[in-house]
Protein backbone atom coordinates (compact mmCIF):
# COMPACT_ATOMS: atom_id res chain seq x y z
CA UNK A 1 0.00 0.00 0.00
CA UNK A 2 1.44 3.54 -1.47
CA UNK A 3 1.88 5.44 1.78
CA UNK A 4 0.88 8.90 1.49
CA UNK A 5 2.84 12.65 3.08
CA UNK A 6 1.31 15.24 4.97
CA UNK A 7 1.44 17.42 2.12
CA UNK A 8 0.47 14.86 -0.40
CA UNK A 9 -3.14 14.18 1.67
CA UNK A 10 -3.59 17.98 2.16
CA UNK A 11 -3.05 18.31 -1.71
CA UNK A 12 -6.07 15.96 -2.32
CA UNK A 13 -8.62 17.21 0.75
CA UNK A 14 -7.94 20.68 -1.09
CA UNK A 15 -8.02 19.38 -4.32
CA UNK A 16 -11.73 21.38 -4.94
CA UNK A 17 -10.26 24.54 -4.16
CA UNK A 18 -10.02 26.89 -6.36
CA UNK A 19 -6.27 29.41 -6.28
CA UNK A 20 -8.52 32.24 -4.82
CA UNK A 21 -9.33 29.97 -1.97
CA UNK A 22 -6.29 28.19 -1.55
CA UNK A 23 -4.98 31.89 -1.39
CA UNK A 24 -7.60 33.57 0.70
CA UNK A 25 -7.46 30.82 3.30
CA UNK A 26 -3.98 30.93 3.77
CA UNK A 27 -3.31 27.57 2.06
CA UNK A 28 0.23 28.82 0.18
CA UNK A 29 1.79 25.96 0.29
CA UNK A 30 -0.77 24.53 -1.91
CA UNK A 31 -0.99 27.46 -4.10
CA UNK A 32 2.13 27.67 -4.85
CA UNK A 33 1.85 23.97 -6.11
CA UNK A 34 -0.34 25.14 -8.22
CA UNK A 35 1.14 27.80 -9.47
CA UNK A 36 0.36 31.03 -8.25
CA UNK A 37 2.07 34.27 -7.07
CA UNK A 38 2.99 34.08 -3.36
CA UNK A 39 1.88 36.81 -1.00
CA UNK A 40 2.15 37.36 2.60
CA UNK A 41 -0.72 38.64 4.87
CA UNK A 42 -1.13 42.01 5.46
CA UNK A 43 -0.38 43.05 9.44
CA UNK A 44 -3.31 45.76 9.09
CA UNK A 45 -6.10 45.32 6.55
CA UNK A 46 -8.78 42.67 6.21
CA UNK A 47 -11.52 41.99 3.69
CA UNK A 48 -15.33 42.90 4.51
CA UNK A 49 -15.55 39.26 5.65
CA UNK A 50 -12.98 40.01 7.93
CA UNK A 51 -10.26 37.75 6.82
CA UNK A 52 -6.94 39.85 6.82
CA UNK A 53 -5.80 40.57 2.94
CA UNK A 54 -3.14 38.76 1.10
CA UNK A 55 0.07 41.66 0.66
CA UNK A 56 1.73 41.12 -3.01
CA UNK A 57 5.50 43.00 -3.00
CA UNK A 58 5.38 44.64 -6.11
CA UNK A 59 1.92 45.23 -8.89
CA UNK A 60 3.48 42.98 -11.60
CA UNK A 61 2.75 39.78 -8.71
CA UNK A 62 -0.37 41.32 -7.89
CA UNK A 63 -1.65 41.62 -11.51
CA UNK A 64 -0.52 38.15 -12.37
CA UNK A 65 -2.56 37.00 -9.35
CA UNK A 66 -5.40 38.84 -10.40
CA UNK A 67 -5.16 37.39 -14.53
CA UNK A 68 -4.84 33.98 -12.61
CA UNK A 69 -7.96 34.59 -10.72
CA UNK A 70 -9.83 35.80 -13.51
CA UNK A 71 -8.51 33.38 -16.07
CA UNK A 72 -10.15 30.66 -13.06
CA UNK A 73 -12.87 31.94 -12.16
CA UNK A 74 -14.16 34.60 -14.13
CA UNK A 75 -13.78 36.85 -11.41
CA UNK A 76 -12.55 40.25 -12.03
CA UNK A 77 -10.32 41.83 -9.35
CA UNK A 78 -9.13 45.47 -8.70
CA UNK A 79 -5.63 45.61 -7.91
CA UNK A 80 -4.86 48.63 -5.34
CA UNK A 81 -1.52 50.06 -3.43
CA UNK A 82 -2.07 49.30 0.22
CA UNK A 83 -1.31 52.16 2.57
CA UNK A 84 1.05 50.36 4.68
CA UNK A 85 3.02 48.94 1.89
CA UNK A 86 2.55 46.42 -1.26
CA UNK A 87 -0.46 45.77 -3.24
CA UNK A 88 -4.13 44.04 -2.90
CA UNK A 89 -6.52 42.76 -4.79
CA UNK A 90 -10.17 43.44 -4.17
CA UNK A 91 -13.75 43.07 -5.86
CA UNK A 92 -14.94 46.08 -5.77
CA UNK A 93 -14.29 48.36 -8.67
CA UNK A 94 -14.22 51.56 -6.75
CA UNK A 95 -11.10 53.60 -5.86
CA UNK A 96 -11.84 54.10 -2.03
């Protein structure tokens, strides 16, 4: 019987989640399995659902992210320059 890692059982429970998710929830490991940009949380800003936002380090990572996202999902995300430093993404399409 194949005997199975940590990371390779995670990789399967997860295996529905889409690379917003895997993102969003803090799943990077996995993400980056799959591909994507990776981004560190932000110390001060969260999303309305309170979750604290994912920090890209320059708007190239954060625009790939976003194409990624979109490319996915069909989603269409606003990239923004946080206020403490780096860059978001975020649904809304108004400059706040």
């Amino acid at each position: 019987m194949k005997s199975e890692t940590s990371f390779e059982q995670m990789l399967e429970q997860y295996s529905g989640f889409s690379q917003y998710e895997l993102i969003k929830y803090d799943l990077g490991d996995l993400a980056s399995q799959a591909g994507d940009v990776q981004s560190k949380m932000c110390d001060s800003c969260t999303g309305g659902d309170g979750i604290p936002k994912h920090t890209y380090d320059t708007k190239h990572e954060a625009d790939t992210q976003a194409d990624m996202i979109y490319e996915e999902e069909r989603t269409y995300l606003r990239v923004y320059r946080c206020k403490h430093g780096g860059w978001h993404l975020t649904k809304s399409t108004f400059k706040f």
